[in-house]
C-alpha atoms as a PDB file:
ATOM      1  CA  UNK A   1     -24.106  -3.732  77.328  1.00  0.00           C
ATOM      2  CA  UNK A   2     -25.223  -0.052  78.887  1.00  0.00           C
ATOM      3  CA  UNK A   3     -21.703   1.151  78.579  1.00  0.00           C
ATOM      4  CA  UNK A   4     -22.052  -0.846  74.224  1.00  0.00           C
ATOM      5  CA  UNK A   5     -25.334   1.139  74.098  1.00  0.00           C
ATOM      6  CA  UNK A   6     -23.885   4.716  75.617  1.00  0.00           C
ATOM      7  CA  UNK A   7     -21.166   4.535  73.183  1.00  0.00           C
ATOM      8  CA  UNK A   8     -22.703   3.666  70.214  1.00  0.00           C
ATOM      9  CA  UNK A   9     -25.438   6.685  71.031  1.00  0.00           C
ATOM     10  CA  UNK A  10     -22.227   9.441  71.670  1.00  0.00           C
ATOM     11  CA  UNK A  11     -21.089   7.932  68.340  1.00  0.00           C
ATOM     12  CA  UNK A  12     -24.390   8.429  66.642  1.00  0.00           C
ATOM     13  CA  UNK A  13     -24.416  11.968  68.229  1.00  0.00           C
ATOM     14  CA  UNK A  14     -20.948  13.200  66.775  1.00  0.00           C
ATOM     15  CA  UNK A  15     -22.085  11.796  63.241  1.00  0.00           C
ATOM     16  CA  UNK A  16     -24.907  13.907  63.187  1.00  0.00           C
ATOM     17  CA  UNK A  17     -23.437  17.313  64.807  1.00  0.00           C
ATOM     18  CA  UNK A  18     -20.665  16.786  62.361  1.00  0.00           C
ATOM     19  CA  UNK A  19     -22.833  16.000  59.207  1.00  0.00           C
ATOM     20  CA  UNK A  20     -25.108  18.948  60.004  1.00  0.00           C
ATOM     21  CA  UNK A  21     -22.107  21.288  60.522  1.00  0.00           C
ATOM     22  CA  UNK A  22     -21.072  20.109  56.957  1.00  0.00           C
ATOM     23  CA  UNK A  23     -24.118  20.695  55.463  1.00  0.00           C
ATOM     24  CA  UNK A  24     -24.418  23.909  56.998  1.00  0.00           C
ATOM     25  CA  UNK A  25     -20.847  24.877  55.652  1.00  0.00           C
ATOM     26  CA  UNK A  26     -22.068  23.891  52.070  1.00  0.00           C
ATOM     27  CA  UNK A  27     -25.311  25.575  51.762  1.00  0.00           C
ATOM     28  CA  UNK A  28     -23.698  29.024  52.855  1.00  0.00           C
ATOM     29  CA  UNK A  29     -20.509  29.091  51.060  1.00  0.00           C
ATOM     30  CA  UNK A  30     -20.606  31.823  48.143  1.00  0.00           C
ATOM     31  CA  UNK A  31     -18.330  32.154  45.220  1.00  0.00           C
ATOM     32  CA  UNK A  32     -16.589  35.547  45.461  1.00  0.00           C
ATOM     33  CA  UNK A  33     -15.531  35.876  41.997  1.00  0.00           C
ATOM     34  CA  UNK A  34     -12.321  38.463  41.048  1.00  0.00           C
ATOM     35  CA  UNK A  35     -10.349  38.439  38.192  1.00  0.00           C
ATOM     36  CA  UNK A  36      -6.469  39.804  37.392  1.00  0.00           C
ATOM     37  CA  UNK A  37      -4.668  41.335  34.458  1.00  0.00           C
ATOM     38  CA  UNK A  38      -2.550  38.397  32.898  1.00  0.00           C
ATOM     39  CA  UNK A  39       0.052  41.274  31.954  1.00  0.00           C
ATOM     40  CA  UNK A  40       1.618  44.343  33.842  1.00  0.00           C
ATOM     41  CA  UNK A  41       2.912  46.074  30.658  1.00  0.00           C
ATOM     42  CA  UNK A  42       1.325  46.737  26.994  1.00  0.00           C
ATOM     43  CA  UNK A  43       3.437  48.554  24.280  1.00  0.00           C
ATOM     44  CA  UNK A  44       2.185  49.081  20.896  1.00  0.00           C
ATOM     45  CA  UNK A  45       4.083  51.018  17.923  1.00  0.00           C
ATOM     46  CA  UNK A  46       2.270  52.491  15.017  1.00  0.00           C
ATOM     47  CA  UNK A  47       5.095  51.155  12.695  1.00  0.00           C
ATOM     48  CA  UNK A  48       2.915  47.988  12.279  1.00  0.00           C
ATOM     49  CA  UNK A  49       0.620  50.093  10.656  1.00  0.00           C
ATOM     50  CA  UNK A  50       2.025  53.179   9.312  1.00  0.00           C
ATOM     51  CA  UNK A  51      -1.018  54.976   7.874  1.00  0.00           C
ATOM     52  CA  UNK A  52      -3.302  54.383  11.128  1.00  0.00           C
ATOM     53  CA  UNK A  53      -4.089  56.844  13.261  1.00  0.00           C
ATOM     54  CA  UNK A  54      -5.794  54.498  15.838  1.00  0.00           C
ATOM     55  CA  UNK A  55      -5.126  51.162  17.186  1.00  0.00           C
ATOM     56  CA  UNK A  56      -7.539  49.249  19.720  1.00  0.00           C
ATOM     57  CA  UNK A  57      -5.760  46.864  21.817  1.00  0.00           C
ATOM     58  CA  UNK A  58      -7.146  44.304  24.180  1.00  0.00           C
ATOM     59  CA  UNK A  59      -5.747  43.760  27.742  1.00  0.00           C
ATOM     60  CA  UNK A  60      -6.092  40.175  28.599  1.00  0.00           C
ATOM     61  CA  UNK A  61      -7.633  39.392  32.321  1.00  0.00           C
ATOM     62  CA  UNK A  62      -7.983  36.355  34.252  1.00  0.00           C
ATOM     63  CA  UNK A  63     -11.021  34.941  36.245  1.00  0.00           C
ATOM     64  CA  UNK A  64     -10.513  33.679  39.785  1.00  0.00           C
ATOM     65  CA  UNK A  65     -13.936  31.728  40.702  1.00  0.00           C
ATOM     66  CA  UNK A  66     -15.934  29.913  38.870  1.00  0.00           C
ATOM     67  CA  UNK A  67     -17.040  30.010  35.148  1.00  0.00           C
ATOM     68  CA  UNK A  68     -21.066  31.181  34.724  1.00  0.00           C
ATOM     69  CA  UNK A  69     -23.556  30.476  32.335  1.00  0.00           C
ATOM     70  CA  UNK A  70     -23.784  34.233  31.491  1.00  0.00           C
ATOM     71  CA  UNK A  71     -22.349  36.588  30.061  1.00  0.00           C
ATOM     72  CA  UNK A  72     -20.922  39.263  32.987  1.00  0.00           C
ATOM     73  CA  UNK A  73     -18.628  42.542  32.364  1.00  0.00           C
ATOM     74  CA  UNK A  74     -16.361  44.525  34.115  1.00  0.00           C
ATOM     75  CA  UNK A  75     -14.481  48.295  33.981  1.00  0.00           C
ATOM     76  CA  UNK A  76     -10.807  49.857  34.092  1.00  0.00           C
ATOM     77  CA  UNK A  77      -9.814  53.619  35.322  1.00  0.00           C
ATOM     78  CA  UNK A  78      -7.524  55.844  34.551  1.00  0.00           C
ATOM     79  CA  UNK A  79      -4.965  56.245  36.948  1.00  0.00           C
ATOM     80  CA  UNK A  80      -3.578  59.610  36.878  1.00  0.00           C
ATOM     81  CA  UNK A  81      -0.078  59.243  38.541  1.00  0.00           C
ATOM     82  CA  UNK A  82       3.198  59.844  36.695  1.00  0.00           C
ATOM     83  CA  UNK A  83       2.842  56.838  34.719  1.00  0.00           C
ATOM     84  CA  UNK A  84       0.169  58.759  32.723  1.00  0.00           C
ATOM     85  CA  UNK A  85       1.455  61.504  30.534  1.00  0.00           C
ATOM     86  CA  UNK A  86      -1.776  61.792  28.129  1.00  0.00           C
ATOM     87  CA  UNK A  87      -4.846  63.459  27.959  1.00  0.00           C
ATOM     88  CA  UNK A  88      -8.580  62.014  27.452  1.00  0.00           C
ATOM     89  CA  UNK A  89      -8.593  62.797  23.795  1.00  0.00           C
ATOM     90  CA  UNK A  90      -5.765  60.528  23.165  1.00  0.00           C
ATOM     91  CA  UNK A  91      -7.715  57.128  24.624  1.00  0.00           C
ATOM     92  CA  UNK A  92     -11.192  55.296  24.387  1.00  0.00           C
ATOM     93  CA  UNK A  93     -11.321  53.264  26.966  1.00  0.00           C
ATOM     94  CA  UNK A  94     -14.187  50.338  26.287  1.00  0.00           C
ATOM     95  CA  UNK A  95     -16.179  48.062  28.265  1.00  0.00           C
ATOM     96  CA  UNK A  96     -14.608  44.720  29.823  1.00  0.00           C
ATOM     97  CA  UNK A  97     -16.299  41.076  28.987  1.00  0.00           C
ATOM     98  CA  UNK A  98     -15.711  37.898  30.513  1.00  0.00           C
ATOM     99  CA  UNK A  99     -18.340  35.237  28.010  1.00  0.00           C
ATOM    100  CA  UNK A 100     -20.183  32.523  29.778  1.00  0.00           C
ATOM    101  CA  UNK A 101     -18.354  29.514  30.541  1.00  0.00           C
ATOM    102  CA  UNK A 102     -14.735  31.290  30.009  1.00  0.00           C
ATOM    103  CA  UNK A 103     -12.143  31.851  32.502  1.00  0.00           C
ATOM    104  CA  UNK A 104     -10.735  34.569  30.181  1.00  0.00           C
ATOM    105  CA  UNK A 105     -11.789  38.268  29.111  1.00  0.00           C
ATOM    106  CA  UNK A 106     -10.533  41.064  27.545  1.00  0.00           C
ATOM    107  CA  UNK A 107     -11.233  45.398  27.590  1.00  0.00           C
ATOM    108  CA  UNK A 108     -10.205  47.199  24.490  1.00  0.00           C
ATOM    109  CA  UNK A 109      -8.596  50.656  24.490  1.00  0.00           C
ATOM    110  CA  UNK A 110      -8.396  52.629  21.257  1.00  0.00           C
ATOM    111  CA  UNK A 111      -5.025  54.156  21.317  1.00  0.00           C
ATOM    112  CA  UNK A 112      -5.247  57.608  18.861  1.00  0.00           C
ATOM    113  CA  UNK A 113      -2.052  58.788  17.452  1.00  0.00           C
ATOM    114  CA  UNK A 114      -1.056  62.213  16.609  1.00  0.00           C
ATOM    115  CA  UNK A 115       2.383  64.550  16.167  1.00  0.00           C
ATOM    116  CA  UNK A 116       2.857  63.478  20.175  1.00  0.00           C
ATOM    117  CA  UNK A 117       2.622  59.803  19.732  1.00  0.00           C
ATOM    118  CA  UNK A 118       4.820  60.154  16.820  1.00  0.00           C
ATOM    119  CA  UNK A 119       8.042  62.344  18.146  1.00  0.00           C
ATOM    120  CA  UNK A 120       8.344  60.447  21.671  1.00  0.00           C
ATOM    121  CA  UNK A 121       6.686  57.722  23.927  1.00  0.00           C
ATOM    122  CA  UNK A 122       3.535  58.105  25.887  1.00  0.00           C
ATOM    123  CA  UNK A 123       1.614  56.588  28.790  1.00  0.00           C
ATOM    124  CA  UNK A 124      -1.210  55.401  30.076  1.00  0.00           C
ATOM    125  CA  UNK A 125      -1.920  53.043  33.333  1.00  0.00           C
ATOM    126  CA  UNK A 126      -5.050  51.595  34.356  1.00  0.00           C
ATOM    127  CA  UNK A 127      -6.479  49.756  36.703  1.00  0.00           C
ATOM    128  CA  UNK A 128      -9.526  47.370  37.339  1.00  0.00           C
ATOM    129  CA  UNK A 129     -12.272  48.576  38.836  1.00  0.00           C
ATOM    130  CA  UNK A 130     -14.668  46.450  41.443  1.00  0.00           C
ATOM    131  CA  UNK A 131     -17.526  45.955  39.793  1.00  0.00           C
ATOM    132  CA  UNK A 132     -20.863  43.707  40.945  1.00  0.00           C
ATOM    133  CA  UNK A 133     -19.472  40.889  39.376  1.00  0.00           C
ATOM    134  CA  UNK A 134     -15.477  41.047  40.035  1.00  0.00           C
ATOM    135  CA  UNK A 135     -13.591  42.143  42.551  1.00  0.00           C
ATOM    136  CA  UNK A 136      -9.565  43.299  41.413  1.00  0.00           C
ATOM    137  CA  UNK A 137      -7.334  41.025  42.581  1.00  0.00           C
ATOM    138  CA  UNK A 138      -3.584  40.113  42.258  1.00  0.00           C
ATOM    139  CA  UNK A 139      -2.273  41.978  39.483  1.00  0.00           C
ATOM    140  CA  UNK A 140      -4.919  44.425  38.909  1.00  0.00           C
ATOM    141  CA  UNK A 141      -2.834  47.585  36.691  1.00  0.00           C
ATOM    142  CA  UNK A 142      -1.474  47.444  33.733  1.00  0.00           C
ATOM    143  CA  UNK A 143       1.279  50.239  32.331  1.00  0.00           C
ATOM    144  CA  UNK A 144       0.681  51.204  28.656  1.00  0.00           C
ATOM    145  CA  UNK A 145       2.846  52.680  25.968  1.00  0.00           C
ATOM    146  CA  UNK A 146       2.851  53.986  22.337  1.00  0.00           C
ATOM    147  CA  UNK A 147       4.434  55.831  20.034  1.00  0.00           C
ATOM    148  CA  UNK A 148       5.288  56.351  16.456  1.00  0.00           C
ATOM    149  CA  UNK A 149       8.992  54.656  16.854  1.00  0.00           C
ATOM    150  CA  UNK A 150      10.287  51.013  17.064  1.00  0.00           C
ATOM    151  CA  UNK A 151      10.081  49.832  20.373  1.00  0.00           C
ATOM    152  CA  UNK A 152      10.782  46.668  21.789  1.00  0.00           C
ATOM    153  CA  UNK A 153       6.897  44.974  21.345  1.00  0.00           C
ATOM    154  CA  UNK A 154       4.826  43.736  24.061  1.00  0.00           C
ATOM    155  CA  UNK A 155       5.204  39.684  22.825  1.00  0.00           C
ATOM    156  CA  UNK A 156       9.169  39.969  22.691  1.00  0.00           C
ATOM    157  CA  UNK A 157       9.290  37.463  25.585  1.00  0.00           C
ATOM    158  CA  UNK A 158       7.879  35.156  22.742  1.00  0.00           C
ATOM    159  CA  UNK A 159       9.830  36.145  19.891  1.00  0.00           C
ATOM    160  CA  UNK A 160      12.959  36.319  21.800  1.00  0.00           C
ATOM    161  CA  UNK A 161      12.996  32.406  21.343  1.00  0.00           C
ATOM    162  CA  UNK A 162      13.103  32.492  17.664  1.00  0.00           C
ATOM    163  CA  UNK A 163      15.452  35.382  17.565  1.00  0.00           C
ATOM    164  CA  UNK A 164      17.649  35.827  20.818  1.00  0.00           C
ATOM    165  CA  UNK A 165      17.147  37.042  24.067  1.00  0.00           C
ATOM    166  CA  UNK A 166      18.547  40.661  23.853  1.00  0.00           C
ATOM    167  CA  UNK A 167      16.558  43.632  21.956  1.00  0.00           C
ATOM    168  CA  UNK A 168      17.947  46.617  20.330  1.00  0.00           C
ATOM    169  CA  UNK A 169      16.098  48.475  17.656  1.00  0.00           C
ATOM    170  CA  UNK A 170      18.401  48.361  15.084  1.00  0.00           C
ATOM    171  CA  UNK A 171      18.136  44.770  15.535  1.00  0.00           C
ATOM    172  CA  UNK A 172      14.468  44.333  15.646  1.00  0.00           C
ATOM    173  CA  UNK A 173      14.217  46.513  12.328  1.00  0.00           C
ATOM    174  CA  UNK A 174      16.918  44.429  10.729  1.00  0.00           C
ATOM    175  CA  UNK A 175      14.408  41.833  11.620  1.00  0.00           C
ATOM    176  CA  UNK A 176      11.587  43.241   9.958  1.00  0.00           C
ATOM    177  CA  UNK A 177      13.444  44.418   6.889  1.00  0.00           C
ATOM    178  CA  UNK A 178      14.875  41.167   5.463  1.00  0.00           C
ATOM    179  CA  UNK A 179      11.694  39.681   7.355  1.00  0.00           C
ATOM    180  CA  UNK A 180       9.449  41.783   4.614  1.00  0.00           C
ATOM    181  CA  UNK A 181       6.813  42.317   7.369  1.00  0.00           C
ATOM    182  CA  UNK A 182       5.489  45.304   9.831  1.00  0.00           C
ATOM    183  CA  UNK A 183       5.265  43.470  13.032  1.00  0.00           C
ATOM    184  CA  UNK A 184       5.799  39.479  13.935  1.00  0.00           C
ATOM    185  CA  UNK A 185       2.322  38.945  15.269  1.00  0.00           C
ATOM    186  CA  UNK A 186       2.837  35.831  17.020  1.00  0.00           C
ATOM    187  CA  UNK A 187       1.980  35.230  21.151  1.00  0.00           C
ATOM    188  CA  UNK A 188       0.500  32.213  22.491  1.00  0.00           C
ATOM    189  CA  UNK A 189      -0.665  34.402  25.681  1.00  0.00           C
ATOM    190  CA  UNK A 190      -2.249  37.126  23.628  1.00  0.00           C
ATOM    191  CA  UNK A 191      -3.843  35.090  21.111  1.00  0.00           C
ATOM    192  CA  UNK A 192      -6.470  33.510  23.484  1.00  0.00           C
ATOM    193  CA  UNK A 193      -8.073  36.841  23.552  1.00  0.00           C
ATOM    194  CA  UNK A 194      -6.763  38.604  20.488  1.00  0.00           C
ATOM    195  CA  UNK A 195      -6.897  35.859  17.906  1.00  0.00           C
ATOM    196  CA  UNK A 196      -7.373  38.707  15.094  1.00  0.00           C
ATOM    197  CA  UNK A 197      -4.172  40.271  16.162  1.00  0.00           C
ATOM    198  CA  UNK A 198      -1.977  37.665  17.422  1.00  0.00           C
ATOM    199  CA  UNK A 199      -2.899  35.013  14.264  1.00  0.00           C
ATOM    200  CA  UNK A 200       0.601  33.602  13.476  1.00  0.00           C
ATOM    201  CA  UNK A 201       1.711  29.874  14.234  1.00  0.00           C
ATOM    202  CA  UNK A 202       4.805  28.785  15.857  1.00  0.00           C
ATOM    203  CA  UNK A 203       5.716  27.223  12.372  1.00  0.00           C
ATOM    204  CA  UNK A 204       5.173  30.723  10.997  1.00  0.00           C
ATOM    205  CA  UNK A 205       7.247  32.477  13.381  1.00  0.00           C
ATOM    206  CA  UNK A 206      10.059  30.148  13.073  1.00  0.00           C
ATOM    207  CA  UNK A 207       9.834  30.107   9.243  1.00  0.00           C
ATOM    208  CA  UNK A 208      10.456  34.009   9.347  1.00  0.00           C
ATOM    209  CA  UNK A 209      13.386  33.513  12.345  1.00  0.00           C
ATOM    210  CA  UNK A 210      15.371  30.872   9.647  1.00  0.00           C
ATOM    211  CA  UNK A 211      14.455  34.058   6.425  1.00  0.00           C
ATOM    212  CA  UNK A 212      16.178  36.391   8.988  1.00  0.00           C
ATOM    213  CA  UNK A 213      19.107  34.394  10.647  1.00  0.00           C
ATOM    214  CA  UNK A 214      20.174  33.735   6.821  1.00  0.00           C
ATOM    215  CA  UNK A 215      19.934  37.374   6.003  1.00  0.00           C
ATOM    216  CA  UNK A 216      22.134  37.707   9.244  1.00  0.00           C
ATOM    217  CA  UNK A 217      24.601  35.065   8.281  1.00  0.00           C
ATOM    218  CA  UNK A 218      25.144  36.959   4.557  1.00  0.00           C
ATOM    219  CA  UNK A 219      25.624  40.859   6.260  1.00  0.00           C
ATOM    220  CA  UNK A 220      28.189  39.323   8.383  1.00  0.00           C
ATOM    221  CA  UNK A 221      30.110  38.098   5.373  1.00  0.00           C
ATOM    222  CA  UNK A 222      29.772  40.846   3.651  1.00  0.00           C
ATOM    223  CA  UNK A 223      31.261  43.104   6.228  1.00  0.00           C
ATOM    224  CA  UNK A 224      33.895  41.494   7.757  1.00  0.00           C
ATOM    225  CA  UNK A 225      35.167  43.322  11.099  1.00  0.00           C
ATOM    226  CA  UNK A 226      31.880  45.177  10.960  1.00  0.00           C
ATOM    227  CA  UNK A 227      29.625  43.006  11.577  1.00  0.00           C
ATOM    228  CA  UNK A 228      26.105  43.623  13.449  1.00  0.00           C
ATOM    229  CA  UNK A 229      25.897  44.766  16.800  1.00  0.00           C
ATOM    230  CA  UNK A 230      23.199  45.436  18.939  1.00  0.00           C
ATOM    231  CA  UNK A 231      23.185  50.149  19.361  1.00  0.00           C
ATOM    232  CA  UNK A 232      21.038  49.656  22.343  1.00  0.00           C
ATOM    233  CA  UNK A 233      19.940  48.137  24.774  1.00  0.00           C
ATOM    234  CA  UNK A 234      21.947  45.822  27.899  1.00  0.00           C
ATOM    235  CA  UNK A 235      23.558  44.423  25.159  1.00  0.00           C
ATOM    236  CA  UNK A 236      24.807  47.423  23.273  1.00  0.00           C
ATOM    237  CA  UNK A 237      27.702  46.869  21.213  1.00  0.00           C
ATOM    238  CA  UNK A 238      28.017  42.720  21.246  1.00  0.00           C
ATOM    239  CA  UNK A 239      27.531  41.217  18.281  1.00  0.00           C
ATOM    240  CA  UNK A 240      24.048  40.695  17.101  1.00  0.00           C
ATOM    241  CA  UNK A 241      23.512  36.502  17.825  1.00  0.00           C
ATOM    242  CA  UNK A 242      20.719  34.185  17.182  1.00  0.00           C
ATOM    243  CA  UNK A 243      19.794  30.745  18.777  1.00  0.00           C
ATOM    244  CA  UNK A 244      20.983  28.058  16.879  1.00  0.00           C
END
């Protein structure tokens, strides 16, 4: 009965120690919110909107903690390496906001175009700043480009699915030719934090792909033994092929 007694009080012991270490775990964890760019790269051409001389994008981020009742904001920096090729005048760089109750936010840049931006490709990386709300974490720059020309744009891995895998720019402004659009503004990343942007439907997207694979179909036809090819690119010279 002593020995019943002893047991059941070394029982009733560990219990305790163990709930109180438990409790005392709880009431001192802290959330230790960061957040991430959900992209590395960002390229933007100004033939989407050939009379602009600015464009503001929005780089999408991520939030790694939990979601607050509050509004809370955040901040990028320049990061002057070789990946950067222009000067202050050329960028606005805004604030960052993550909304209350979201796990995702966005910061706007204002890229400004001039003879530069319109004769070659330029460059701008940034990075997240720490802030005392976020701290950076896992993919925390992003590598920006613009320019005047056709390029291949920033949602191809989207667009690649209506139209093939491999880009060329002859190709993608065959696309937008017998498309009769500037840009295919379709990404179901993008969209979550650029709906005003990124506004087209998958149905949309694919109803433009079917426009420009029969466009395709007829050039071919029409010039047998020279038919599209791709003039750049991994893929230069094979013939320009969509998915079926």
């Amino acid at each position: 009965m002593k020995r019943l007694a002893k047991y059941c009080s070394f029982l009733f012991g560990t219990v305790m120690i163990l709930s109180a270490c438990e409790k005392q775990e709880i009431s001192t964890y802290n959330d230790d919110p960061g957040i991430y760019f959900t992209t590395s790269t960002y390229a933007y051409s100004f033939t989407e909107d050939i009379g602009a001389n600015s464009k503001t994008i929005y780089l999408p981020v991520a939030l790694s903690g939990n979601a607050k009742d509050v509004d809370r904001h955040f901040t990028i920096e320049v990061v002057n390496d070789t990946n950067t090729n222009v000067t202050s005048e050329m960028y606005e760089i805004q604030q960052g906001d993550l909304l209350k109750n979201s796990f995702n936010g966005r910061v706007g840049i204002v890229l400004k175009r001039n003879q530069q931006v319109d004769q070659s490709l330029v460059k701008l990386k940034v990075k997240l700043s720490e802030s005392s709300d976020f701290k950076p974490m896992l993919t925390q720059t992003v590598q920006i480009t613009w320019t005047g020309k056709i390029i291949q744009p920033v949602n191809w891995n989207w667009l690649k699915y209506y139209f093939g895998t491999p880009f060329s720019t002859n190709w993608y402004a065959f696309m937008l030719k017998e498309a009769g659009v500037t840009s295919f503004p379709y990404s179901g990343t993008l969209s979550k934090t650029d709906p005003v942007t990124w506004w087209w439907s998958a149905a949309q997207v694919n109803a433009y792909a079917l426009k420009v694979k029969e466009a395709l179909i007829k050039y071919n036809l029409e010039h047998p033994g020279n038919e599209l090819r791709y003039e750049d690119g991994p893929n230069a010279g094979q013939l320009v092929t969509m998915p079926i």
